[in-house]
C-alpha atoms as a PDB file:
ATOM      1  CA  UNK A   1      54.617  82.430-137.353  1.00  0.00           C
ATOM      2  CA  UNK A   2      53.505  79.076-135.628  1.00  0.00           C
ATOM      3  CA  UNK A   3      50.354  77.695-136.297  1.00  0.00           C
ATOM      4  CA  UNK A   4      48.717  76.563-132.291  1.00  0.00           C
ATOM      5  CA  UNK A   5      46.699  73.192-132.545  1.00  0.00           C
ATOM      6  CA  UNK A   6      44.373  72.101-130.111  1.00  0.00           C
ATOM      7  CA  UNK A   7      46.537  68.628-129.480  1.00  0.00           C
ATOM      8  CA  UNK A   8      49.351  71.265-127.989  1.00  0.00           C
ATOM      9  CA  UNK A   9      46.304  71.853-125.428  1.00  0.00           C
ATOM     10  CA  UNK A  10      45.706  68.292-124.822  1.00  0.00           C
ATOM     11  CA  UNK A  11      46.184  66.556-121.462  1.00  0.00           C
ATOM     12  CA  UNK A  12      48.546  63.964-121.310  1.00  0.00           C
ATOM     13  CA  UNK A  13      49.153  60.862-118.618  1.00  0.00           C
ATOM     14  CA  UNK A  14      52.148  61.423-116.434  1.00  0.00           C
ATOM     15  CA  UNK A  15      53.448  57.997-116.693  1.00  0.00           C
ATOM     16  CA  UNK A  16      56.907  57.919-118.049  1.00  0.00           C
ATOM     17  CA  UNK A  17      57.135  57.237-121.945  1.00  0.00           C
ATOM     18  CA  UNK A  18      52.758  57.194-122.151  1.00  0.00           C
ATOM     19  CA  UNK A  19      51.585  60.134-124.691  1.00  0.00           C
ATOM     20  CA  UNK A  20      47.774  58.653-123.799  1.00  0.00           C
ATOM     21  CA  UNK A  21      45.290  61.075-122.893  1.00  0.00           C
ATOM     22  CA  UNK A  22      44.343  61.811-119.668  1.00  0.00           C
ATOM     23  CA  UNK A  23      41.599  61.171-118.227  1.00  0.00           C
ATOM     24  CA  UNK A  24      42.032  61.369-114.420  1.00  0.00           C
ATOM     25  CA  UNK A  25      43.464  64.098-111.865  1.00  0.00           C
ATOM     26  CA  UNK A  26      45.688  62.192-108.901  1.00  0.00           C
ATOM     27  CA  UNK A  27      45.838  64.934-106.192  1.00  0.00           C
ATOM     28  CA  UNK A  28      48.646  64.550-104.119  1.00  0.00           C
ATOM     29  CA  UNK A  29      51.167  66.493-101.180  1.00  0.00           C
ATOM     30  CA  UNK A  30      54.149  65.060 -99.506  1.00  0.00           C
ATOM     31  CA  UNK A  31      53.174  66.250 -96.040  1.00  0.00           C
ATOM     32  CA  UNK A  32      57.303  66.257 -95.126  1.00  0.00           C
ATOM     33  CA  UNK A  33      57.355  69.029 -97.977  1.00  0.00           C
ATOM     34  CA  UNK A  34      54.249  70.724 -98.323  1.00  0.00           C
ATOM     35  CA  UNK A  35      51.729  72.723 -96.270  1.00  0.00           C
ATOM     36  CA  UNK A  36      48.547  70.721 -95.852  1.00  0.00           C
ATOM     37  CA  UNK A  37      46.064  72.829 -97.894  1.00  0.00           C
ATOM     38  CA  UNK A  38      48.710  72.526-100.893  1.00  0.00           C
ATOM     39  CA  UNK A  39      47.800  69.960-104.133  1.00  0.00           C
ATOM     40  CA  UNK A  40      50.017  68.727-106.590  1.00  0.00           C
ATOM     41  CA  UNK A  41      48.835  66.979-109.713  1.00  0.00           C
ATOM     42  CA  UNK A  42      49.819  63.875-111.876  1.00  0.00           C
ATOM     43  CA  UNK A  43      47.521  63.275-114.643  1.00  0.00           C
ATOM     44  CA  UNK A  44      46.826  59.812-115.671  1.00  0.00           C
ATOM     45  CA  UNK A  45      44.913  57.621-118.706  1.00  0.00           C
ATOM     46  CA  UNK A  46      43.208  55.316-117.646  1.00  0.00           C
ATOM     47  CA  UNK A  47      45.482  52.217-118.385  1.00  0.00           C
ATOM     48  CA  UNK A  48      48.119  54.188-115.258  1.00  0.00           C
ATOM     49  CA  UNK A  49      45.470  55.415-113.199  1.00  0.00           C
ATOM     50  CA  UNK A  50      45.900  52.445-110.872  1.00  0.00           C
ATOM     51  CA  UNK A  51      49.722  51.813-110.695  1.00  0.00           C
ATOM     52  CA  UNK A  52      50.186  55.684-110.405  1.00  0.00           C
ATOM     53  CA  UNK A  53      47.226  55.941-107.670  1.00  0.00           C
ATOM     54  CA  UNK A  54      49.111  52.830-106.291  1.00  0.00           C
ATOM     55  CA  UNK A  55      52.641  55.155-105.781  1.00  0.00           C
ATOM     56  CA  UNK A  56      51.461  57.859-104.261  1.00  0.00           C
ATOM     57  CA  UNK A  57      49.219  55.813-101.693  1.00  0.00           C
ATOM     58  CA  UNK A  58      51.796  53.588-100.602  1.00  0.00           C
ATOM     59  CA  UNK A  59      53.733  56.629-100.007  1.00  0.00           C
ATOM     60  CA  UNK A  60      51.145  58.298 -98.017  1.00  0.00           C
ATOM     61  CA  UNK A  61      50.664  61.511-100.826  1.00  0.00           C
ATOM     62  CA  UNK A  62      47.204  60.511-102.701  1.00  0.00           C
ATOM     63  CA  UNK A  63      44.817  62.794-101.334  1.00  0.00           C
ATOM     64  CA  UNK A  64      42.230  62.551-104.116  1.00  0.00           C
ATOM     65  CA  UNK A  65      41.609  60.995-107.770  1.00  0.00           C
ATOM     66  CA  UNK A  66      38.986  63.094-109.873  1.00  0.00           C
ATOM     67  CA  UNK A  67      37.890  63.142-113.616  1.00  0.00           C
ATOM     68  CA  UNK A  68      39.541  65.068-115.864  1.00  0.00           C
ATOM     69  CA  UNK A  69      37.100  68.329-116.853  1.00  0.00           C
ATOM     70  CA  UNK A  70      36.104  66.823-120.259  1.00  0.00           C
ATOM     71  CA  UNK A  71      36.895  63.963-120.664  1.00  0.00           C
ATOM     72  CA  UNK A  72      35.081  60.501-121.258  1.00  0.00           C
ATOM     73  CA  UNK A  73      34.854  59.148-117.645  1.00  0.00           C
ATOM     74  CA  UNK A  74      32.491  62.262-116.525  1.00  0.00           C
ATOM     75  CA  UNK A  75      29.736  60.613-118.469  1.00  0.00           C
ATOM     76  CA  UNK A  76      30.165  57.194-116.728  1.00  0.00           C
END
């Protein structure tokens, strides 16, 4: 019998090798790939929320950046 934690739960930044938490949602679509309507997600602390933002905008993909539900930068 495993034992769940709530840091299983937690949300982590999609920047390769970062275990921070997230703390924003980077909404993306490749419009080649997907329909329009569709939304992918990368996650991102707030150290990669730039260089990550930064990717998918030069690429023509970032449709929006939002708070993560709970976490810190809701209350700023």
């Amino acid at each position: 019998m495993s034992i769940h934690s709530p840091a299983e739960d937690a949300l982590v930044c999609s920047a390769r090798g970062c275990r921070a938490a997230a703390v924003w949602a980077l909404e993306w679509n490749n419009p080649r790939l997907h329909d329009t309507a569709r939304r992918k997600t990368w996650l991102a602390c707030a150290e990669h929320r730039t260089s990550l933002g930064d990717f998918l905008d030069a690429r023509g993909f970032l449709r929006a950046v939002t708070p993560v539900p709970g976490s810190p930068t809701l209350d700023t």
